[in-house]
Protein backbone atom coordinates (compact mmCIF):
# COMPACT_ATOMS: atom_id res chain seq x y z
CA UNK A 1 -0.17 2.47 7.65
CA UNK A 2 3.80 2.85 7.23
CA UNK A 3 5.67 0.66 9.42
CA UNK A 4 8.82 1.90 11.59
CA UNK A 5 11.98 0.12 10.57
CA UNK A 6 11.91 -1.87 14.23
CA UNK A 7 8.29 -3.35 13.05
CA UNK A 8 9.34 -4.58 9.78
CA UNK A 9 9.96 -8.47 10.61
CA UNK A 10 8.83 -10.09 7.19
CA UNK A 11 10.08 -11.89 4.18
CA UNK A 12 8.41 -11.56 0.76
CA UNK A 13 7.03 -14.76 1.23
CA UNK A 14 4.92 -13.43 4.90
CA UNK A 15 4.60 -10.10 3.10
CA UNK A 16 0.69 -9.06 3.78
CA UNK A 17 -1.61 -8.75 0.85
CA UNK A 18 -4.61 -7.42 2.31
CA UNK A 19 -7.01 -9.57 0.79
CA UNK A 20 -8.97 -9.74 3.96
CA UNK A 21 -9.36 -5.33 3.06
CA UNK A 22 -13.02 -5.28 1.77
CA UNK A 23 -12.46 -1.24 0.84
CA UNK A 24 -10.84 -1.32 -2.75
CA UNK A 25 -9.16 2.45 -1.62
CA UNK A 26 -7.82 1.15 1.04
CA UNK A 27 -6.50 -2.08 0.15
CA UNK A 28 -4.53 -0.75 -2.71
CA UNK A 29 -3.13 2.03 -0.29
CA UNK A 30 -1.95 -0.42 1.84
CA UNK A 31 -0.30 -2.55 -0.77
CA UNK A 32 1.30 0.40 -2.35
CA UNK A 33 2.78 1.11 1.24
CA UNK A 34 3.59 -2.61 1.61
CA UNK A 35 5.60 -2.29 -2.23
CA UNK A 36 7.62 0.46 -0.09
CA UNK A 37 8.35 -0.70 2.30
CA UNK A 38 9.97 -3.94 0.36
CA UNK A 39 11.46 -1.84 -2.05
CA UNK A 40 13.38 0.16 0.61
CA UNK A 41 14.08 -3.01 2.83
CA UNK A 42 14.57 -5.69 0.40
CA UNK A 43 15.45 -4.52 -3.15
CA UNK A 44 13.43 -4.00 -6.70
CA UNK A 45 13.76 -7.83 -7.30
CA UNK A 46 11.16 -8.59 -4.29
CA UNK A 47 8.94 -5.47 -5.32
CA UNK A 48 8.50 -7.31 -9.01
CA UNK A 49 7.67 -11.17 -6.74
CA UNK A 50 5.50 -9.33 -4.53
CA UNK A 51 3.50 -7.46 -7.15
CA UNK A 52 3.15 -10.64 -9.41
CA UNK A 53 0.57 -11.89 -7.29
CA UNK A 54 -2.08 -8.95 -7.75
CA UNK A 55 -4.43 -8.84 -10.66
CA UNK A 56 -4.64 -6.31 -13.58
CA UNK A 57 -7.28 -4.83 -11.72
CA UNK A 58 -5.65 -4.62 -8.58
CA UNK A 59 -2.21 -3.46 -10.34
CA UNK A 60 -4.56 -0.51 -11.28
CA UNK A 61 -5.64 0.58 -8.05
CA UNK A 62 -2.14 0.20 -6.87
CA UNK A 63 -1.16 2.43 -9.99
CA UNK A 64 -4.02 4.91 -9.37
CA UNK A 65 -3.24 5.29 -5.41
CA UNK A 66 0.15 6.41 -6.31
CA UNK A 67 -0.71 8.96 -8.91
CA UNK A 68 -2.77 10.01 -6.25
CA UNK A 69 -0.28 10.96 -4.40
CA UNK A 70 1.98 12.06 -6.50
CA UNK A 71 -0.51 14.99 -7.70
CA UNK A 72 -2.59 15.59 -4.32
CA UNK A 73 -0.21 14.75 -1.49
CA UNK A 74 0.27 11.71 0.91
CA UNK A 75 -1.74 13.38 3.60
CA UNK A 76 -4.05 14.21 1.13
CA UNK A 77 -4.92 10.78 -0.16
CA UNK A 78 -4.41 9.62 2.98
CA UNK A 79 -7.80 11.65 4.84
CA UNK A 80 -9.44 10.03 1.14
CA UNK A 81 -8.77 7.04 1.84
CA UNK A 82 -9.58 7.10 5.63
CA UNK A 83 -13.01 8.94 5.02
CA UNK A 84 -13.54 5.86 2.89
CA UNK A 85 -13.79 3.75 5.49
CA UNK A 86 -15.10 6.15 8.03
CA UNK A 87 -12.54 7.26 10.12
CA UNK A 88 -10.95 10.39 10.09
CA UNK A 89 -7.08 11.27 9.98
CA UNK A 90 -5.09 11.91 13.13
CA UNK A 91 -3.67 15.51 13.33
């Protein structure tokens, strides 16, 4: 989920991690929305504290989401990542 501008009330520090995510797909897609959203409300500086915290192997499936997207399509990834949790994508 993206967050409108008017629902963005966080600092790096209250950022969300999604730990509590059990689906790997869906975890990292919500980080990598999360390292947007900082990036275009807070600067590159708080995208590099905010993705300290994640492991190599989370780092990955941040990485992986993105490439995802960058070859297949937001919506795309999107309806991939929501069948993965067994839901299906709005229209």
């Amino acid at each position: 989920m993206i967050m409108s501008n008017e629902e963005k009330h966080y600092t790096i520090e209250t950022a969300a991690t999604y730990e509590d995510v059990p689906e790997p797909l869906l975890r990292a897609y919500n980080r990598l929305c999360m390292l947007q959203n900082i990036e275009e409300d807070l600067g590159e500086d708080f995208v590099e504290r905010y993705a300290s915290q994640f492991s190599k192997g989370d780092t990955m499936a941040i990485h992986i989401v993105g490439q995802a997207i960058l070859t297949q399509g937001k919506e795309a990834v999107l309806k991939q990542v929501l069948a993965a949790v067994g839901e299906e994508c709005p229209d």
